[in-house]
C-alpha atoms as a PDB file:
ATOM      1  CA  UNK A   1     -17.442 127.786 139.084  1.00  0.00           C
ATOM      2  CA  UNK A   2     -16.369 129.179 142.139  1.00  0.00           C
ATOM      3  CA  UNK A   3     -13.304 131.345 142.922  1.00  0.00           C
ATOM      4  CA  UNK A   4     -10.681 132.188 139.877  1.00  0.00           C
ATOM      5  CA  UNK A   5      -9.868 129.798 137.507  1.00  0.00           C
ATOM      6  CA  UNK A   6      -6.070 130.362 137.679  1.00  0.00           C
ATOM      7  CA  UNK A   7      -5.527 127.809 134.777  1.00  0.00           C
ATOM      8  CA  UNK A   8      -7.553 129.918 132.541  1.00  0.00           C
ATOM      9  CA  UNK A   9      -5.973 133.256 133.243  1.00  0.00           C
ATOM     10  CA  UNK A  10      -2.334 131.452 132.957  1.00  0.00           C
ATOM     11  CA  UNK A  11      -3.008 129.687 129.112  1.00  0.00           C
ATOM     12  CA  UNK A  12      -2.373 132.702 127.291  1.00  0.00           C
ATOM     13  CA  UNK A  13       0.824 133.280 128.755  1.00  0.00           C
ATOM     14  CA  UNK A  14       1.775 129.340 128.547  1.00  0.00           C
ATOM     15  CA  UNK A  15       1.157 129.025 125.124  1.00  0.00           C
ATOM     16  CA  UNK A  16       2.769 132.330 123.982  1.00  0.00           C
ATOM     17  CA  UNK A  17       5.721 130.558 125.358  1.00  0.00           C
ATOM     18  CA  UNK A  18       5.017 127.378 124.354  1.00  0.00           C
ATOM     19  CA  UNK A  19       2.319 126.502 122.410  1.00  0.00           C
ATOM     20  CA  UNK A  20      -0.692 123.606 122.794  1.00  0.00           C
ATOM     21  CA  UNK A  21      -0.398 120.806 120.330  1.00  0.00           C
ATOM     22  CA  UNK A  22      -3.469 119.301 118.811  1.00  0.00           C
ATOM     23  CA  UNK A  23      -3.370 114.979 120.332  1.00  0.00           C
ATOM     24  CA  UNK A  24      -5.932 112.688 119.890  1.00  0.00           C
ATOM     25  CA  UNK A  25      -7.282 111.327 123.383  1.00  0.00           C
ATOM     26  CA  UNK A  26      -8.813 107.816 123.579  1.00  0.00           C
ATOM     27  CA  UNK A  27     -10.679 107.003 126.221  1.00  0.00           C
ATOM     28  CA  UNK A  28     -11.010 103.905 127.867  1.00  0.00           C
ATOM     29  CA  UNK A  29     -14.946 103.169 128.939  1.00  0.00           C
ATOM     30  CA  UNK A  30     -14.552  99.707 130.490  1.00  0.00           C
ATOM     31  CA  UNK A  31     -14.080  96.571 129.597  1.00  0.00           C
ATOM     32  CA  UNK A  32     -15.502  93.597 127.089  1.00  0.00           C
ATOM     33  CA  UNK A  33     -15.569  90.043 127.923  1.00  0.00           C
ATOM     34  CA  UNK A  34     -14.091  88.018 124.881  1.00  0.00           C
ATOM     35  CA  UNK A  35     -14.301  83.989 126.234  1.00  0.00           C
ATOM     36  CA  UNK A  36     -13.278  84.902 129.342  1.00  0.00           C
ATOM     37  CA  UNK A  37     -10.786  87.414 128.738  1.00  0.00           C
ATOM     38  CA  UNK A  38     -11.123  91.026 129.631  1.00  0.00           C
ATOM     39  CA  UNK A  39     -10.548  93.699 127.386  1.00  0.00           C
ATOM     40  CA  UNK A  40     -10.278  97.125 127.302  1.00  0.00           C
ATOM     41  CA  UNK A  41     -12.923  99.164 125.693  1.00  0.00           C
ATOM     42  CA  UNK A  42     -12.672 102.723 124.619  1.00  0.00           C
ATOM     43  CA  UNK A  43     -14.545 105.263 123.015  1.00  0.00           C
ATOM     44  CA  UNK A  44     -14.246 106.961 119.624  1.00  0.00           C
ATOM     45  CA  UNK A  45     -10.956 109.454 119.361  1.00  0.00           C
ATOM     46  CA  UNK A  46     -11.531 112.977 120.347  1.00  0.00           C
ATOM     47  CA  UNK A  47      -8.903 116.051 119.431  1.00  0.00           C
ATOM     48  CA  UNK A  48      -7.923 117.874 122.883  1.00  0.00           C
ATOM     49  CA  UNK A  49      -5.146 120.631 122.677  1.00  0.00           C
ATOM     50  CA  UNK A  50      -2.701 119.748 125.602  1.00  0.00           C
ATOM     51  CA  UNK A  51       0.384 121.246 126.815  1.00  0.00           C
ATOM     52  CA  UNK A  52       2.794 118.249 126.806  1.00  0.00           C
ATOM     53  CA  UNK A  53       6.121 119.084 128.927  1.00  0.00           C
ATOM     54  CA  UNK A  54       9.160 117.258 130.866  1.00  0.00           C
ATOM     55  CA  UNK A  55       8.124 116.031 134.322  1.00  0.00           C
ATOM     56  CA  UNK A  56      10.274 117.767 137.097  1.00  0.00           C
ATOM     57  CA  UNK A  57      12.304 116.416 139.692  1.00  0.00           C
ATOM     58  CA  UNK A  58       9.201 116.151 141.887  1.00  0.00           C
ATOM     59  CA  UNK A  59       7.295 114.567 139.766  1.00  0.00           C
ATOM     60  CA  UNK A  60       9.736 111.109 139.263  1.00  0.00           C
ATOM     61  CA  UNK A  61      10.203 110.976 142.317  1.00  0.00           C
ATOM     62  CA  UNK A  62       6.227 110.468 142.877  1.00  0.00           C
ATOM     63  CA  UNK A  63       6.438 108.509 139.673  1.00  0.00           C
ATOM     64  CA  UNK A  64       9.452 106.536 141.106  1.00  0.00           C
ATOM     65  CA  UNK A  65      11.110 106.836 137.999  1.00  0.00           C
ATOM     66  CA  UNK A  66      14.441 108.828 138.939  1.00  0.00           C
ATOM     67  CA  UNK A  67      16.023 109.391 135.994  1.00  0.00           C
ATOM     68  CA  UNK A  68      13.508 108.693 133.133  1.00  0.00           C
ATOM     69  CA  UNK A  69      12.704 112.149 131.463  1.00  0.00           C
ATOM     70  CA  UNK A  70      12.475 110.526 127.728  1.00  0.00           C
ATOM     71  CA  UNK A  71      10.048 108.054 128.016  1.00  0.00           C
ATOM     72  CA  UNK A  72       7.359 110.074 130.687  1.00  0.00           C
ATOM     73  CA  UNK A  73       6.518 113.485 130.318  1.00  0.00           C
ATOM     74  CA  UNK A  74       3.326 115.445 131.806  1.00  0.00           C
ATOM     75  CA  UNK A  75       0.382 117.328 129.845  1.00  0.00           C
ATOM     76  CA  UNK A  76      -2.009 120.004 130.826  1.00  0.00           C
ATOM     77  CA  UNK A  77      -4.732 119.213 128.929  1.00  0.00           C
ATOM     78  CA  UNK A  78      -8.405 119.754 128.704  1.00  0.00           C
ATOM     79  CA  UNK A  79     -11.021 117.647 130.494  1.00  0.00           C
ATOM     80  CA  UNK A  80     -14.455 116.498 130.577  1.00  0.00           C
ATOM     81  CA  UNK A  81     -16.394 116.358 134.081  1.00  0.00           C
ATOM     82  CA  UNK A  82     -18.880 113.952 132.621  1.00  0.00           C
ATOM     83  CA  UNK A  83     -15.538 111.387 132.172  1.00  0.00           C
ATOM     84  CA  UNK A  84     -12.192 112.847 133.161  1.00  0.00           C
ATOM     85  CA  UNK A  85      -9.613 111.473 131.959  1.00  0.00           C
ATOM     86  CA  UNK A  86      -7.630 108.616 133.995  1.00  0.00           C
ATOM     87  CA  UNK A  87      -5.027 106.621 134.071  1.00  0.00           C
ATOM     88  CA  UNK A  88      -5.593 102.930 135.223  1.00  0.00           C
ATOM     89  CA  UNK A  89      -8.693 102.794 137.435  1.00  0.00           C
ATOM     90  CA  UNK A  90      -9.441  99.047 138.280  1.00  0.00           C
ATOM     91  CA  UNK A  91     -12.409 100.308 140.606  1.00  0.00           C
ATOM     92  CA  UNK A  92     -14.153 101.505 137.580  1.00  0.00           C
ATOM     93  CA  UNK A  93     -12.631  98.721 135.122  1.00  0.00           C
ATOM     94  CA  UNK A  94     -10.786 101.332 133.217  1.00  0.00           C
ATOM     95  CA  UNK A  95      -7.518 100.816 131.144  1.00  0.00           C
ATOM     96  CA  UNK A  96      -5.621 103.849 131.229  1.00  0.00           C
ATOM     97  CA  UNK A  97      -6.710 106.930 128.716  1.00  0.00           C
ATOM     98  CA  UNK A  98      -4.082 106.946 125.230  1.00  0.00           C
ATOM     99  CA  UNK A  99      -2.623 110.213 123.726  1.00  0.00           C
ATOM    100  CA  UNK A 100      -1.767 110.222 120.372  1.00  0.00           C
ATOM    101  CA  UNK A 101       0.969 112.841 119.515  1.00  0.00           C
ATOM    102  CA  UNK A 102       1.345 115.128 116.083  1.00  0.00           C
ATOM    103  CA  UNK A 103       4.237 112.850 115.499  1.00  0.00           C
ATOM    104  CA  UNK A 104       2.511 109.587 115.653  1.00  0.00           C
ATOM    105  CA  UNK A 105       3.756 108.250 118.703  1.00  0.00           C
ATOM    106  CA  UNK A 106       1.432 106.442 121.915  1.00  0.00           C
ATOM    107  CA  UNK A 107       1.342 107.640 125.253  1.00  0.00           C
ATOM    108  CA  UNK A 108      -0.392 105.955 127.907  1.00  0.00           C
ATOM    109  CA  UNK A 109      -1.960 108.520 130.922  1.00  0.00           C
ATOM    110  CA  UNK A 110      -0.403 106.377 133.960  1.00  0.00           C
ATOM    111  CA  UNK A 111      -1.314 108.991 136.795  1.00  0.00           C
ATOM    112  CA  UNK A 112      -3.564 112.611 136.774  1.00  0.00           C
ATOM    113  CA  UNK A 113      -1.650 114.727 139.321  1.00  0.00           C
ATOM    114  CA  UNK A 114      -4.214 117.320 139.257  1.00  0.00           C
ATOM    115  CA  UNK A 115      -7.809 116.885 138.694  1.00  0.00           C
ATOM    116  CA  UNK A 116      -9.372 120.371 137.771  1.00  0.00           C
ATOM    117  CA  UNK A 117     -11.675 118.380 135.620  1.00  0.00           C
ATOM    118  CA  UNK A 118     -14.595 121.066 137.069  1.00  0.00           C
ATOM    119  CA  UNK A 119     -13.007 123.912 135.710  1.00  0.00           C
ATOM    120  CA  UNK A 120     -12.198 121.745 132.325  1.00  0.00           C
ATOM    121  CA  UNK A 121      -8.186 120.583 132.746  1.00  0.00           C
ATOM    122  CA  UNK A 122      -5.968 118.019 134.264  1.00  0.00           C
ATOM    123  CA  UNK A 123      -2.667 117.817 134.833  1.00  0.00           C
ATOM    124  CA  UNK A 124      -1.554 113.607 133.469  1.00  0.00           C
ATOM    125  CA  UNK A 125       1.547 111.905 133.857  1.00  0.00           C
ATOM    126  CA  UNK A 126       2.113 110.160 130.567  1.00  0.00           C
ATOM    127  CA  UNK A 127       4.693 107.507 129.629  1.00  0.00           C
ATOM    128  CA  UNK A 128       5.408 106.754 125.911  1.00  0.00           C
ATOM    129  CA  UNK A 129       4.087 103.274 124.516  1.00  0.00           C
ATOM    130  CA  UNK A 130       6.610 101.645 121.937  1.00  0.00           C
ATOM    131  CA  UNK A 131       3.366  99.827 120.289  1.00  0.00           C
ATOM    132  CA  UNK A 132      -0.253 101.440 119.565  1.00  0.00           C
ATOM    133  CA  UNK A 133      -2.753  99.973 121.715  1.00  0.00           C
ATOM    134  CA  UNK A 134      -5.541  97.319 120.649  1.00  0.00           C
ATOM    135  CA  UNK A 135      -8.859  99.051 119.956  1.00  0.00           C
ATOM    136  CA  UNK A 136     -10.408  96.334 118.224  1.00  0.00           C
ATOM    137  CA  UNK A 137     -12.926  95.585 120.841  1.00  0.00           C
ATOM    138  CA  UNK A 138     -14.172  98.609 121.487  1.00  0.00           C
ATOM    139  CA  UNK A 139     -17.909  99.807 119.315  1.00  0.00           C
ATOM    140  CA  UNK A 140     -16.519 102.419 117.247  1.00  0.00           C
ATOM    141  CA  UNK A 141     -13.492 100.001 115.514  1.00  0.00           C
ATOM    142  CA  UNK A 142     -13.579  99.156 111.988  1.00  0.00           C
ATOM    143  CA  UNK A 143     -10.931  97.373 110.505  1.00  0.00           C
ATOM    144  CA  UNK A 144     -11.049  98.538 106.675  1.00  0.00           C
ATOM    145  CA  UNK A 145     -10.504 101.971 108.760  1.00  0.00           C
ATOM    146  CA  UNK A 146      -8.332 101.530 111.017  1.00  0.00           C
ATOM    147  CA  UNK A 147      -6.517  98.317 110.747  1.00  0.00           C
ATOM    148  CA  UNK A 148      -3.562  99.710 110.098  1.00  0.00           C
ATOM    149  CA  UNK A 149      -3.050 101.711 113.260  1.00  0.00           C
END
């Protein structure tokens, strides 16, 4: 690492204030061909502390969402360099990354506004799912597990 890691130095004060909450992240690792129809594959659910808070101003507006502060929010969460987490990356055939919430709610990453993933963070734009997402293709899925998502 080069420089200060300004991120680092700033958590304790953040989460004096307002503390991390323990999410589950599932990440999405590509894609499975099922006669002829792509879908999304992800890997097994990992628990990430993340700082989930409302977007500002600036933020819908890049998110051209004006007025929706309910349904998107941003976190500050922790990230891998080996596979940061994104939103939808077609290049790469990767669905969007999934957040699962204390309370038991979905939230799709749709954007990373800031990629620190070298230093171990991101900053994600996230927008609430009303149903969980289909993992049933991906390696790691058992049904008798978790079938009833």
């Amino acid at each position: 690492m080069m420089g200060v890691n300004l991120h680092h130095v700033a958590r304790g004060i953040i989460t004096a204030l307002h503390p991390d909450e323990e999410c589950e992240l599932y990440q999405a690792e590509g894609q499975k061909n099922i006669k002829g129809v792509a879908k999304a594959k992800y890997r097994p659910p990992q628990t990430v502390m993340a700082s989930v808070q409302p977007l500002d101003s600036q933020a819908l507006n890049h998110l051209e969402r004006m007025g929706d502060t309910k349904a998107s929010l941003q976190a500050f969460l922790y990230s891998d360099l080996d596979l940061p987490v994104a939103g939808v990356h077609r290049a790469k055939l990767r669905a969007g990354d999934f957040l699962k919430r204390y309370d038991g709610s979905w939230w799709l990453i749709t954007t990373v506004m800031e990629d620190w993933s070298w230093d171990g963070w991101a900053n994600v734009g996230i927008t609430q799912q009303l149903t969980p997402p289909d993992f049933s293709k991906s390696d790691w899925w058992d049904e008798d597990v978790y079938g009833g998502q």
